[in-house]
C-alpha atoms as a PDB file:
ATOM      1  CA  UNK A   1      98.961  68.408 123.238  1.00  0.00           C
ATOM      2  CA  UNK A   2     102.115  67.979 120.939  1.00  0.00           C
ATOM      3  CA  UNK A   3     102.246  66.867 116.866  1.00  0.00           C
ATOM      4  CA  UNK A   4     103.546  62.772 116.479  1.00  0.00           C
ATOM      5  CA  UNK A   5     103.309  60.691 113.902  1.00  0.00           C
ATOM      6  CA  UNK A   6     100.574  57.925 114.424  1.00  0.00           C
ATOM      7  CA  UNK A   7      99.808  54.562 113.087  1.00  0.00           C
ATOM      8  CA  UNK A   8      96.082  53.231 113.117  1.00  0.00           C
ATOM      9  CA  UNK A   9      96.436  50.687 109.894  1.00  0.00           C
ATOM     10  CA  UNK A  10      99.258  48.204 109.078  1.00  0.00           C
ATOM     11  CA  UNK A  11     100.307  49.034 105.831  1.00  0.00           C
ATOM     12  CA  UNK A  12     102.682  51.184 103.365  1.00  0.00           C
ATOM     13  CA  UNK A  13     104.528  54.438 104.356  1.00  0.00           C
ATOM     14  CA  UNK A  14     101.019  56.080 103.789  1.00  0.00           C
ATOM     15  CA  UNK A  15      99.698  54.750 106.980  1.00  0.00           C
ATOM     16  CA  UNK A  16     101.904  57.414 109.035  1.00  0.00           C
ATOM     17  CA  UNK A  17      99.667  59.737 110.237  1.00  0.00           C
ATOM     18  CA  UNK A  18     100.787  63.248 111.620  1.00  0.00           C
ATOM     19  CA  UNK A  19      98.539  64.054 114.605  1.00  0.00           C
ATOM     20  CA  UNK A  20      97.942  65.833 117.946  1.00  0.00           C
ATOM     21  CA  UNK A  21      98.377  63.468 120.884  1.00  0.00           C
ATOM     22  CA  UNK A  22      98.078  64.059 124.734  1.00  0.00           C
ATOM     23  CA  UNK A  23     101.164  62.488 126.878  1.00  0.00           C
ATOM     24  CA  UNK A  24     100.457  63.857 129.859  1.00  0.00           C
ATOM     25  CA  UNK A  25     102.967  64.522 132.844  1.00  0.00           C
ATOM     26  CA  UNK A  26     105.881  61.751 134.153  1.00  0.00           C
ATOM     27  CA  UNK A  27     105.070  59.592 136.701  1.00  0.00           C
ATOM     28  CA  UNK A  28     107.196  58.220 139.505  1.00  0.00           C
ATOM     29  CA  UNK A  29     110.073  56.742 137.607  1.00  0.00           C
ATOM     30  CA  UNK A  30     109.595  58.457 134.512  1.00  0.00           C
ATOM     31  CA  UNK A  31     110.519  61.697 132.758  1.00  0.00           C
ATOM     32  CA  UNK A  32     109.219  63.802 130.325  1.00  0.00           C
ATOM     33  CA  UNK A  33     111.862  64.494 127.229  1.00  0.00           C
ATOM     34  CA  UNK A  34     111.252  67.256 124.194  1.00  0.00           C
ATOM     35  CA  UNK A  35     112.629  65.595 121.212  1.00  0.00           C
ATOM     36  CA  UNK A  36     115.948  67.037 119.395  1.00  0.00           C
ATOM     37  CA  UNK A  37     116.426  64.182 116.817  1.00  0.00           C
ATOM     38  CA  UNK A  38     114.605  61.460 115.903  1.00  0.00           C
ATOM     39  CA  UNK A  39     116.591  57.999 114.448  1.00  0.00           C
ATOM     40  CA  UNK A  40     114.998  56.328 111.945  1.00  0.00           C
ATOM     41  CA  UNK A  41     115.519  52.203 111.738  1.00  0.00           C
ATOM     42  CA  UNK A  42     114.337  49.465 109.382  1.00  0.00           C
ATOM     43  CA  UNK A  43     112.639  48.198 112.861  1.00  0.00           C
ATOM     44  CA  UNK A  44     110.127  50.791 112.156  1.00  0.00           C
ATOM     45  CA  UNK A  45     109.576  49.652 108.905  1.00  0.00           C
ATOM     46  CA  UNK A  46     108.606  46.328 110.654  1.00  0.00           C
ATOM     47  CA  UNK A  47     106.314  47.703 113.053  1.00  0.00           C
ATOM     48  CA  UNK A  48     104.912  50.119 110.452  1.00  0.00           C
ATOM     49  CA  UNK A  49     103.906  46.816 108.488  1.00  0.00           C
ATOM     50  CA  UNK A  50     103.065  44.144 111.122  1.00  0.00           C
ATOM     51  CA  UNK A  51     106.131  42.150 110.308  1.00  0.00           C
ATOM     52  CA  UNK A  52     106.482  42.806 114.447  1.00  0.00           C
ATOM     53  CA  UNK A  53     103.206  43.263 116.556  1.00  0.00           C
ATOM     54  CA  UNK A  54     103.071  46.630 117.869  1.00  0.00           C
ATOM     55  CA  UNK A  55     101.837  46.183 121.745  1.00  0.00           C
ATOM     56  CA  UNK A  56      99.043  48.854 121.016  1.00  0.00           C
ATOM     57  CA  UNK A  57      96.849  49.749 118.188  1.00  0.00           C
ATOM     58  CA  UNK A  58      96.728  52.599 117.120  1.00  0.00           C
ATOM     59  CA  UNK A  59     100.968  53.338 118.150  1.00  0.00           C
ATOM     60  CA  UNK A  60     103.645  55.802 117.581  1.00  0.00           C
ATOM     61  CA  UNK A  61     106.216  54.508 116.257  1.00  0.00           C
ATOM     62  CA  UNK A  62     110.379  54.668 116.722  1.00  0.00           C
ATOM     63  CA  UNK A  63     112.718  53.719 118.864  1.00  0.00           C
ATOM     64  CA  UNK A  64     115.637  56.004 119.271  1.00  0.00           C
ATOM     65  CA  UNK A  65     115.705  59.801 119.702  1.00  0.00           C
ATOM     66  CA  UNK A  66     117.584  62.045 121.848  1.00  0.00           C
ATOM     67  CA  UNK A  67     116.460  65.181 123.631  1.00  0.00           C
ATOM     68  CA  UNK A  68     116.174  67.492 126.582  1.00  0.00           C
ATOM     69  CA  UNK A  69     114.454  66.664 130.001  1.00  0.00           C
ATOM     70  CA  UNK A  70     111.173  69.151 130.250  1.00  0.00           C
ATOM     71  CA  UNK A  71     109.821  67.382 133.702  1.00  0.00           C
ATOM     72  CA  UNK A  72     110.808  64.225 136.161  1.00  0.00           C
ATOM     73  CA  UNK A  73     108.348  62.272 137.977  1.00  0.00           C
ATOM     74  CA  UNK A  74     108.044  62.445 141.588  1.00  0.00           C
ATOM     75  CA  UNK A  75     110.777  61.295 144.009  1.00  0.00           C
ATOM     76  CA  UNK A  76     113.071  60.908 140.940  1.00  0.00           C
ATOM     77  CA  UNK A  77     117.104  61.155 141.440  1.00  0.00           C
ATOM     78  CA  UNK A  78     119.809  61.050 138.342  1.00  0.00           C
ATOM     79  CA  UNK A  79     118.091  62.997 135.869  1.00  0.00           C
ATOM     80  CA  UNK A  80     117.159  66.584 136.195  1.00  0.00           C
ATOM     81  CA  UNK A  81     115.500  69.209 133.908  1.00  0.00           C
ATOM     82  CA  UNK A  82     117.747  69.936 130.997  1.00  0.00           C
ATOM     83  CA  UNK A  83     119.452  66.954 130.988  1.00  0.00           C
ATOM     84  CA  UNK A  84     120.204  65.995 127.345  1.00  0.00           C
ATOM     85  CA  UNK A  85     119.294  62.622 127.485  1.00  0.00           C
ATOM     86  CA  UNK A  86     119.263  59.776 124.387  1.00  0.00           C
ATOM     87  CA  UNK A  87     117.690  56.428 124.488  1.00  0.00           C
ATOM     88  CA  UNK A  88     117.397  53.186 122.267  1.00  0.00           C
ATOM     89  CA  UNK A  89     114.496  50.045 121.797  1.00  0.00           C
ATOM     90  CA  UNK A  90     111.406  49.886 124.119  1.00  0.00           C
ATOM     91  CA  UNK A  91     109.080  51.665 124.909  1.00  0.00           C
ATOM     92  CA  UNK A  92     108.302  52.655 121.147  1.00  0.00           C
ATOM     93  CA  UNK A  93     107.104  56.197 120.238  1.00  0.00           C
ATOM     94  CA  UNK A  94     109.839  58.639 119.576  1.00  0.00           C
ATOM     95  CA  UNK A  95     108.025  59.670 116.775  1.00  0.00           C
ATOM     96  CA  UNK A  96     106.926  62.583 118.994  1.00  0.00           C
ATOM     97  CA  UNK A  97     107.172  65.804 119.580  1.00  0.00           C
ATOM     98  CA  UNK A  98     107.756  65.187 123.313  1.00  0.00           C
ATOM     99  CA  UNK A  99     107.189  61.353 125.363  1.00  0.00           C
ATOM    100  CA  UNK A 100     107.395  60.244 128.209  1.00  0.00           C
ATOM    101  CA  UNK A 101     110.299  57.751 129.184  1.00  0.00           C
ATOM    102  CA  UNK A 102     111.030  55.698 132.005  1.00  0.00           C
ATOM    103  CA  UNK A 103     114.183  56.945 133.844  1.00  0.00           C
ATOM    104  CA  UNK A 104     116.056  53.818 133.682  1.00  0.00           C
ATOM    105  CA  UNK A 105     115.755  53.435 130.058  1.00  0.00           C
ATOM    106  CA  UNK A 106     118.091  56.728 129.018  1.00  0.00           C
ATOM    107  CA  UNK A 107     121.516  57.614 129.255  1.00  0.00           C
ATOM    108  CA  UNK A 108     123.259  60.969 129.327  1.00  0.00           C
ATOM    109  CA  UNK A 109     124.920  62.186 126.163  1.00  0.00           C
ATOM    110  CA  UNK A 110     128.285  63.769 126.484  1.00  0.00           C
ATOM    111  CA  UNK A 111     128.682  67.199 125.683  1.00  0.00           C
ATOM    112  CA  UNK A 112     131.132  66.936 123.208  1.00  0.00           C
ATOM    113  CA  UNK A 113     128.466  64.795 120.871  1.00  0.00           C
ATOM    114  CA  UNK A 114     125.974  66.647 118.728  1.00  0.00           C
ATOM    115  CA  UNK A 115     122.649  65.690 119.030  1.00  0.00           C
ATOM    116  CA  UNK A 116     121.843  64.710 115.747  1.00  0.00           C
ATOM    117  CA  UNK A 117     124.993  62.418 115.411  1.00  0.00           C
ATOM    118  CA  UNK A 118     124.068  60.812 119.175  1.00  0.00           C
ATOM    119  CA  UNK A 119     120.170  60.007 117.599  1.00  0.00           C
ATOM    120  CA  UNK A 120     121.377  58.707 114.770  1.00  0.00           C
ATOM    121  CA  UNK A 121     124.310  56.346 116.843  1.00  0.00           C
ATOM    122  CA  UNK A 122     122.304  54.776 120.034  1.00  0.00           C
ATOM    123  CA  UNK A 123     120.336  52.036 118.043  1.00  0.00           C
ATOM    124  CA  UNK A 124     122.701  51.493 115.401  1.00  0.00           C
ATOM    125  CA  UNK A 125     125.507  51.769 117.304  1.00  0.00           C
ATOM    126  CA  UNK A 126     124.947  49.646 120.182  1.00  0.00           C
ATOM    127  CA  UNK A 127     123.128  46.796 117.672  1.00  0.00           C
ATOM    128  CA  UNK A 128     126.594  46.785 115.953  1.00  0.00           C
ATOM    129  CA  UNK A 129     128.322  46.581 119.763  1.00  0.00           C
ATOM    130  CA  UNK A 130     126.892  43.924 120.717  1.00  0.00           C
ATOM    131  CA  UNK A 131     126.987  42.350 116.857  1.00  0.00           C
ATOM    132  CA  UNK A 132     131.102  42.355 117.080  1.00  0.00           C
ATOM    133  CA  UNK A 133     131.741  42.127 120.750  1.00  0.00           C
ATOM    134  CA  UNK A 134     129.136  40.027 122.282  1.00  0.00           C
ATOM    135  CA  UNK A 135     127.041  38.119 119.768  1.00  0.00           C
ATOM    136  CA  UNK A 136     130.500  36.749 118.060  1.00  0.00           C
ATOM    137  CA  UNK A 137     133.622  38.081 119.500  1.00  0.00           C
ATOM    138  CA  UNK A 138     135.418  39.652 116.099  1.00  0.00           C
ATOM    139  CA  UNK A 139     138.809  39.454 116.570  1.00  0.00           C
ATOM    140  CA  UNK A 140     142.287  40.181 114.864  1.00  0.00           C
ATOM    141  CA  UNK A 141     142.245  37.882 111.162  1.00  0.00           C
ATOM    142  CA  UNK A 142     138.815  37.380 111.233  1.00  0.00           C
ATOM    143  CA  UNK A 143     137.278  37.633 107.990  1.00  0.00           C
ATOM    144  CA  UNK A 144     133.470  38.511 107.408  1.00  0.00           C
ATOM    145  CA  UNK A 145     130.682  39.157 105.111  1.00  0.00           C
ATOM    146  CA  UNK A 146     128.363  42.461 106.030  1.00  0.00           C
ATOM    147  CA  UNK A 147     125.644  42.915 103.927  1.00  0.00           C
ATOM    148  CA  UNK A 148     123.976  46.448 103.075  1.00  0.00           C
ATOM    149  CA  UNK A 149     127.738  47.652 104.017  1.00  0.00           C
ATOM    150  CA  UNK A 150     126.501  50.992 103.011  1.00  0.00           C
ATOM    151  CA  UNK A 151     123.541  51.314 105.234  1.00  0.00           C
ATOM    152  CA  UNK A 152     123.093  52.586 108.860  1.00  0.00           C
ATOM    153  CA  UNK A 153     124.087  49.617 110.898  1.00  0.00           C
ATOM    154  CA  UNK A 154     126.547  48.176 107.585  1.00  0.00           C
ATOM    155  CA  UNK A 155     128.750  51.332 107.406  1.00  0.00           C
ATOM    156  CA  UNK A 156     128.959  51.073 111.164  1.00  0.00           C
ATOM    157  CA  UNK A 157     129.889  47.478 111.479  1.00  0.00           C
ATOM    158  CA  UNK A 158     132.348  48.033 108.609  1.00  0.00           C
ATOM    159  CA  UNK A 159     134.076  50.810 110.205  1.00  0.00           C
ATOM    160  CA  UNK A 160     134.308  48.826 113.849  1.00  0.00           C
ATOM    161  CA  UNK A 161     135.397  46.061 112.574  1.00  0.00           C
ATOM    162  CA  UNK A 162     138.203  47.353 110.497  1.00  0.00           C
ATOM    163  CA  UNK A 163     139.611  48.993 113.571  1.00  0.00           C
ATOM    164  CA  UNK A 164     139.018  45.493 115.428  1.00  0.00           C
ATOM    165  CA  UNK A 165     141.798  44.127 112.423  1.00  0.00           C
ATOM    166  CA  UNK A 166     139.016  42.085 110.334  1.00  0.00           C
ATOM    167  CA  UNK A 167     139.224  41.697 106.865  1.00  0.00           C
ATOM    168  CA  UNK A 168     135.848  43.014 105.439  1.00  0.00           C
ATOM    169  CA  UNK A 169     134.061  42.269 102.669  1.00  0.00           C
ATOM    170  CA  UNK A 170     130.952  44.350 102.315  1.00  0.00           C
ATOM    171  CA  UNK A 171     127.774  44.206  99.679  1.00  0.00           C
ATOM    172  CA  UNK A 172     125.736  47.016  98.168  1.00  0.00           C
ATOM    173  CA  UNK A 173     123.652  47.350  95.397  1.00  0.00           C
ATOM    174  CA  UNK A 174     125.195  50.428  93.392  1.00  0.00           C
ATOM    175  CA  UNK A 175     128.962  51.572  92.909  1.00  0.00           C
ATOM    176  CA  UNK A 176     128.221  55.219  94.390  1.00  0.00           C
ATOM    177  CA  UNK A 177     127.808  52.887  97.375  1.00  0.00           C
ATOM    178  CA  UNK A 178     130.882  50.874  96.760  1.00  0.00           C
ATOM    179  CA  UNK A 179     132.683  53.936  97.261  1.00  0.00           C
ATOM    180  CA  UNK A 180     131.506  54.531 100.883  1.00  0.00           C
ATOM    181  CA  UNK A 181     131.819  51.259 102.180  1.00  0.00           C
ATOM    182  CA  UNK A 182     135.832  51.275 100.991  1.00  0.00           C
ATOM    183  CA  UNK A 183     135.856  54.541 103.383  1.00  0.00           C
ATOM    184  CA  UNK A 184     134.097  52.778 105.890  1.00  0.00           C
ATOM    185  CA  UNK A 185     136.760  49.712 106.215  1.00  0.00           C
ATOM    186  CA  UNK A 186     135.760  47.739 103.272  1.00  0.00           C
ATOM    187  CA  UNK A 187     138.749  45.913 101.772  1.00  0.00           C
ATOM    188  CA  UNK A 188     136.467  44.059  99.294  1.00  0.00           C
ATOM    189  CA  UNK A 189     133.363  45.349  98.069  1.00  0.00           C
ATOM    190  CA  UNK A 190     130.837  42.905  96.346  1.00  0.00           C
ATOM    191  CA  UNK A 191     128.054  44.943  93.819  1.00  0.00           C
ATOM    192  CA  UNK A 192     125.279  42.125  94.199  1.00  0.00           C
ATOM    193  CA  UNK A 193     123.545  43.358  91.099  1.00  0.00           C
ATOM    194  CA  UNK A 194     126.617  42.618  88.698  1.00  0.00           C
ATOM    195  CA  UNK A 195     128.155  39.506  90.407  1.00  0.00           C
ATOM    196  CA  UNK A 196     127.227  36.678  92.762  1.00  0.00           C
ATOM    197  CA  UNK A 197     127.985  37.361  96.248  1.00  0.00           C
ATOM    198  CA  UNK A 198     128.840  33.599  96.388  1.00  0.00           C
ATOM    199  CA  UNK A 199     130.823  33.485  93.928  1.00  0.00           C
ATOM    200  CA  UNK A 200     132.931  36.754  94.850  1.00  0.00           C
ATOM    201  CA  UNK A 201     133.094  36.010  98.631  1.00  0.00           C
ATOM    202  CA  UNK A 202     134.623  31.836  97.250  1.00  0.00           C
ATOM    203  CA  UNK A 203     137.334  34.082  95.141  1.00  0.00           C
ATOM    204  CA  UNK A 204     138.223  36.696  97.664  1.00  0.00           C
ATOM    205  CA  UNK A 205     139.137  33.496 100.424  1.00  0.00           C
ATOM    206  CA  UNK A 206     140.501  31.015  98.469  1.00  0.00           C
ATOM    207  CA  UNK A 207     137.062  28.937  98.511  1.00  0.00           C
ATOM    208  CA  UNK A 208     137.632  28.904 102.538  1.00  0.00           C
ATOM    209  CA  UNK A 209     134.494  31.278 103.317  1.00  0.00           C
ATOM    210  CA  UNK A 210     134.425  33.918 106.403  1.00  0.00           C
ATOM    211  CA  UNK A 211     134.396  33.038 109.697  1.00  0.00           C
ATOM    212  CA  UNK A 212     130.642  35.250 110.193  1.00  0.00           C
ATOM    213  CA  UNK A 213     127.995  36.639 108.130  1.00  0.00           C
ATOM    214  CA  UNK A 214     126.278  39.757 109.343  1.00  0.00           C
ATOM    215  CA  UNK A 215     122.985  39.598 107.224  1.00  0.00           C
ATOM    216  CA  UNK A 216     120.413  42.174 107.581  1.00  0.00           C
ATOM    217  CA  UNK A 217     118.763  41.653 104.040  1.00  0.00           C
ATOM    218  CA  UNK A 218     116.775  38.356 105.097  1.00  0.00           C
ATOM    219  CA  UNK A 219     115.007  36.495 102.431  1.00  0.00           C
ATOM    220  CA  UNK A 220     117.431  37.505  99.607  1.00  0.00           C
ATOM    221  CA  UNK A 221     120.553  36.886 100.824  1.00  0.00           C
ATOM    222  CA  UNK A 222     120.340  34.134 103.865  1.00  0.00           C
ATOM    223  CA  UNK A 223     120.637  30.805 101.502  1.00  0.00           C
ATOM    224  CA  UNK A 224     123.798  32.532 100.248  1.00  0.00           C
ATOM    225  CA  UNK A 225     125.019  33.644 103.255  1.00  0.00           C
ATOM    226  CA  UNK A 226     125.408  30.386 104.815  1.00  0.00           C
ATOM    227  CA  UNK A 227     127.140  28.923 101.782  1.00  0.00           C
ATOM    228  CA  UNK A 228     129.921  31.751 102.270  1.00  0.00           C
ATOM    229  CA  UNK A 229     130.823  30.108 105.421  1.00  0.00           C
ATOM    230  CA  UNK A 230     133.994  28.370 106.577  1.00  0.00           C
ATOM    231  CA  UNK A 231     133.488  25.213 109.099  1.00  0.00           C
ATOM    232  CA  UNK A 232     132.061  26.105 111.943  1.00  0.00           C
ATOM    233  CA  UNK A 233     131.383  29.362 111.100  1.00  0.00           C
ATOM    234  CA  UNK A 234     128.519  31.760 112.219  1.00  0.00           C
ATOM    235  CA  UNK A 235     125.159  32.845 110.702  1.00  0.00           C
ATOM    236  CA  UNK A 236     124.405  36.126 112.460  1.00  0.00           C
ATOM    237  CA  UNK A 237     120.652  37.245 111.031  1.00  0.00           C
ATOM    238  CA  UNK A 238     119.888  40.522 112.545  1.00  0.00           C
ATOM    239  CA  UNK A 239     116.999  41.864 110.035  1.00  0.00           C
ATOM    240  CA  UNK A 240     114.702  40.984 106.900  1.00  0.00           C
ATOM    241  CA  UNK A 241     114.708  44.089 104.623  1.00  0.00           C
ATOM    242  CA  UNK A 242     113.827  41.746 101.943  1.00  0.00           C
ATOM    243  CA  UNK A 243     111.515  39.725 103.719  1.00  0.00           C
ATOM    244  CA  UNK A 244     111.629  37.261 105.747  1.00  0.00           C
ATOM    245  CA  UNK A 245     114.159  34.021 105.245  1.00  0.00           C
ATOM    246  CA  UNK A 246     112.496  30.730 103.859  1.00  0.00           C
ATOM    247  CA  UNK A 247     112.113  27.860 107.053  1.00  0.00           C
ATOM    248  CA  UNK A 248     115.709  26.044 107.305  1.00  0.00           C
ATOM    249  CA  UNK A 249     115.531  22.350 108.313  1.00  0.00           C
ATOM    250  CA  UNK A 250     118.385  22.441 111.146  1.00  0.00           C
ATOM    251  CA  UNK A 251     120.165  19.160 108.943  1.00  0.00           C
ATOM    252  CA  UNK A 252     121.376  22.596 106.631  1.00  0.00           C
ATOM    253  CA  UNK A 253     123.682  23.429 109.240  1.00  0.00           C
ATOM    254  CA  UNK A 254     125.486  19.980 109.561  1.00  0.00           C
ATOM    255  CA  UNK A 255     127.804  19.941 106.913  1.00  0.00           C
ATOM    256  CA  UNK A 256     130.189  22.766 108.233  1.00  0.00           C
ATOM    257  CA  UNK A 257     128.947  22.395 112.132  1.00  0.00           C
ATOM    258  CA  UNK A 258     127.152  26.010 111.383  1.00  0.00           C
ATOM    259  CA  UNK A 259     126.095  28.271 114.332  1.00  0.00           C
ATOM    260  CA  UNK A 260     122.903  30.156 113.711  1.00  0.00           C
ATOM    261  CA  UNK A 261     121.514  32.988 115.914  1.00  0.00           C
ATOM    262  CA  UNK A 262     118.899  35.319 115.356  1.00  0.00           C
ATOM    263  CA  UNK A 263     120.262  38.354 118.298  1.00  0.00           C
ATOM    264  CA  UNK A 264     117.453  41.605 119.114  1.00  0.00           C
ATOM    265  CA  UNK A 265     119.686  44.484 120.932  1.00  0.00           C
ATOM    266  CA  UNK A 266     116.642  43.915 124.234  1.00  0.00           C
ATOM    267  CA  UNK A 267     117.981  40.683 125.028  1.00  0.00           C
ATOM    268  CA  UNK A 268     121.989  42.062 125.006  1.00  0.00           C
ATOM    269  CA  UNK A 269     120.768  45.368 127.225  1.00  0.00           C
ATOM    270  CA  UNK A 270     118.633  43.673 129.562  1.00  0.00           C
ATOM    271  CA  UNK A 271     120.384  45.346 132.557  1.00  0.00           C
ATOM    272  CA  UNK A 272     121.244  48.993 133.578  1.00  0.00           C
ATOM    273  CA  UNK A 273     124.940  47.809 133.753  1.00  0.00           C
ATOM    274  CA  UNK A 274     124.947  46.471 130.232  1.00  0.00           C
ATOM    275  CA  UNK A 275     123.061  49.504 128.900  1.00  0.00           C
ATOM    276  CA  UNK A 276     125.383  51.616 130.374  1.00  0.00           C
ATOM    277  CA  UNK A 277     127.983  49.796 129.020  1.00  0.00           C
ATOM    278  CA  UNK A 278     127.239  49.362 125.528  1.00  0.00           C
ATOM    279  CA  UNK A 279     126.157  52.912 125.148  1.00  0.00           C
ATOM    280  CA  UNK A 280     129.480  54.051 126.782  1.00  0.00           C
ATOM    281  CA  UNK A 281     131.496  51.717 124.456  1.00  0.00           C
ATOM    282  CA  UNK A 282     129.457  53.427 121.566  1.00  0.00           C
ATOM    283  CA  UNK A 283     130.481  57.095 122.772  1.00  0.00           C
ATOM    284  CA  UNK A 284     133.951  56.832 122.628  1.00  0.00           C
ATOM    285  CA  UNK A 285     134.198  55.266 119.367  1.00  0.00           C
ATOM    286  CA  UNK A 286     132.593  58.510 118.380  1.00  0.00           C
ATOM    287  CA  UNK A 287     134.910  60.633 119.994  1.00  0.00           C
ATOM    288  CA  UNK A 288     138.443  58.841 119.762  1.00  0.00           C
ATOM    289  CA  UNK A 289     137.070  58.714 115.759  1.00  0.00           C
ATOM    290  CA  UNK A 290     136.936  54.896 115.088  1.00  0.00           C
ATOM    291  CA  UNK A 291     133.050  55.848 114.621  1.00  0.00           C
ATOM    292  CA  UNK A 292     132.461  57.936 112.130  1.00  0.00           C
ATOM    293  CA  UNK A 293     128.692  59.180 111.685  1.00  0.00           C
ATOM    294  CA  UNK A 294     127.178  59.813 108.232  1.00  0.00           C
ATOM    295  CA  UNK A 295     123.677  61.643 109.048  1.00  0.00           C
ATOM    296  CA  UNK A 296     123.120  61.701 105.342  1.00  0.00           C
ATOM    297  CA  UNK A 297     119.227  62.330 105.577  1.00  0.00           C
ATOM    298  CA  UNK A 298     117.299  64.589 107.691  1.00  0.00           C
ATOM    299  CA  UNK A 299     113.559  64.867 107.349  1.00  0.00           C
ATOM    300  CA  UNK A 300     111.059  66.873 109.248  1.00  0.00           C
ATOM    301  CA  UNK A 301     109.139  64.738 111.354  1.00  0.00           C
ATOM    302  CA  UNK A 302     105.757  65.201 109.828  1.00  0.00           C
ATOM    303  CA  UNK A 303     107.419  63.722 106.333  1.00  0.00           C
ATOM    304  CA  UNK A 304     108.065  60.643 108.409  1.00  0.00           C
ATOM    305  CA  UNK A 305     106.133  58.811 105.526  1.00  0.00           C
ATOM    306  CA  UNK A 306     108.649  60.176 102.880  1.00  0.00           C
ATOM    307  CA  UNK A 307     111.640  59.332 104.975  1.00  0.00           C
ATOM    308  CA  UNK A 308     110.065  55.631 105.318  1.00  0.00           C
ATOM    309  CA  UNK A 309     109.203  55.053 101.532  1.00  0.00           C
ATOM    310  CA  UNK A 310     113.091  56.487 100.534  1.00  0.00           C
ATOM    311  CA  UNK A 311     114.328  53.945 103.107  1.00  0.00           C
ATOM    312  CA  UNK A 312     112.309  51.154 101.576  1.00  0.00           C
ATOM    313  CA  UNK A 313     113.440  52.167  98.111  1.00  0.00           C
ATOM    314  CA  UNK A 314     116.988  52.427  99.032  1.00  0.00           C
ATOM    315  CA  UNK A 315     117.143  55.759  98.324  1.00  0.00           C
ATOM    316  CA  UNK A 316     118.984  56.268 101.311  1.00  0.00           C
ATOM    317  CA  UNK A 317     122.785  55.549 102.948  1.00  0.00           C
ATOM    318  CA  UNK A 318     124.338  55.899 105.978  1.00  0.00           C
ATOM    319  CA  UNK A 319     121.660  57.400 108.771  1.00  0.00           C
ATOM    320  CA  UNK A 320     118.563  59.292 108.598  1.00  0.00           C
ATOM    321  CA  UNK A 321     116.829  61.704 111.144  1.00  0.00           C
ATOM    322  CA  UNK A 322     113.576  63.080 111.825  1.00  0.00           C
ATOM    323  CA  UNK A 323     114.052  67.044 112.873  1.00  0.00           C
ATOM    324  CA  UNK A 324     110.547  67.667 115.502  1.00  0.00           C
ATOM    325  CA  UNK A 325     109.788  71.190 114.103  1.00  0.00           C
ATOM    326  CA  UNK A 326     110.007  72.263 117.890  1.00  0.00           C
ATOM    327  CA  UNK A 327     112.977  71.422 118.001  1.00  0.00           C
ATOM    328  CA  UNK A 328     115.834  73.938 118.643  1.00  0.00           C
ATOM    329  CA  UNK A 329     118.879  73.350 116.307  1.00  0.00           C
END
């Protein structure tokens, strides 16, 4: 038996429940991995609340951690016990202890990257990969919008994209947070709750709008967001803190020829080879230093529930872990 957090209600933080749960031994294909560090997304948050359908009930939620490999399932090659081994998305549950993961799902983390930073970089890190390279290609006098510019995947994208040669503009909600997100590659930073994002981003272009938006916030921000577009520019909604947008009749994005995509990292890593290759990419913008990883937060797993409510409150910048107690740091 190991200690996980577990969710048998759709609700609150409150509904994280701290529990013994069996997991049993690998099967062919699989390994068994004792959690190090434990990321901690606003997908979670979604799960946690039904916003997405959990494919169980009760689950355990997350979907990042990194650890060591305890056991590998029969006739398994490529891993071996004591590999330290970090993964990011499906199958949910690294709000554990220990899990079990399939083989093909991990990747190896290089020595020379702490554990803690590696948790808190796979599913940030690779969202924001495929966000700038993939999803739209940021290039050299690109400008663009990134809301929460202080937060896990915003301090990322701001500091990636700087080193890419994009002007940023970046929003956040207090000035303790304006300050970070000029360290993280900001060269404008918009406080929401004094001015009009609108407005600001009109000023800062000359009233010609950014080539992308990268909007997390949802509900709040998306009607804006569009309207801070140039011609032909693109809507790139990647989350709903605030709740999910309002229905858009598709005649909205005719006046400026608008692209709108809603991207989920599982469709950009739906191969070993781009898995591979995103993660890589991720890894040695840690080490050459264009990455650079605020772990501002670390919780012990079983206050999973605090962590969540302190996210939800925006309480919290840059990235938070969850320390398993077992874990040896």
């Amino acid at each position: 038996m190991v200690k996980a957090i577990r969710v048998h209600e759709l609700g609150g933080s409150e509904v994280l429940k701290w529990e013994d749960v069996e997991i049993g031994e690998p099967k062919e294909g699989e390994i068994r991995v004792k959690n190090k560090a434990i990321g901690l997304n606003f997908i979670d948050v979604y799960f946690r609340k039904g916003v997405y359908k959990a494919p169980t009930m009760p689950f355990t939620p997350g979907m990042e951690a990194v650890g060591v490999v305890t056991a590998v399932g029969p006739g398994l090659t490529g891993r071996e016990v004591g590999d330290v081994v970090a993964y990011a998305g499906r199958p949910m549950g690294s709000y554990s202890e220990e899990q079990i993961l399939p083989a093909n799902v991990v990747v190896p983390v290089p020595p020379s990257i702490d554990p803690i930073v590696a948790a808190s970089i796979m599913l940030k890190g690779m969202t924001v990969q495929f966000l700038l390279r993939r999803c739209f290609k940021v290039e050299s006098g690109h400008t663009i919008l990134v809301h929460a510019a202080a937060g896990g995947v915003g301090s990322l994208l701001c500091q990636w994209a700087n080193a890419l040669g994009a002007t940023v503009i970046g929003t956040v909600s207090t000035e303790e947070k304006a300050v970070q997100a000029k360290e993280d590659g900001c060269h404008h930073v918009i406080i929401y709750k004094e001015e009009d994002f609108v407005g600001a981003v009109r000023k800062i272009t000359s009233g010609e709008g950014v080539h992308v938006v990268y909007d997390s916030v949802g509900k709040d921000t998306f009607e804006g967001s569009l309207a801070c577009l140039r011609s032909r520019g693109y809507m790139v909604s990647f989350g709903q803190s605030s709740g999910t947008p309002d229905p858009l009749p598709l005649s909205a994005l005719a006046a400026k020829s608008l692209f709108l995509t809603r991207p989920s990292l599982m469709q950009y890593n739906e191969t070993r080879e781009e898995l591979l290759e995103t993660a890589g990419e991720v890894f040695a913008n840690v080490a050459s230093g264009v990455l650079r990883i605020r772990v501002n937060h670390k919780y012990p797993l079983e206050q999973a529930a605090q962590a969540h409510a302190d996210l939800e409150s925006r309480k919290t910048s840059g990235s938070v872990v969850l320390i398993p107690n077992a874990a040896e740091l």
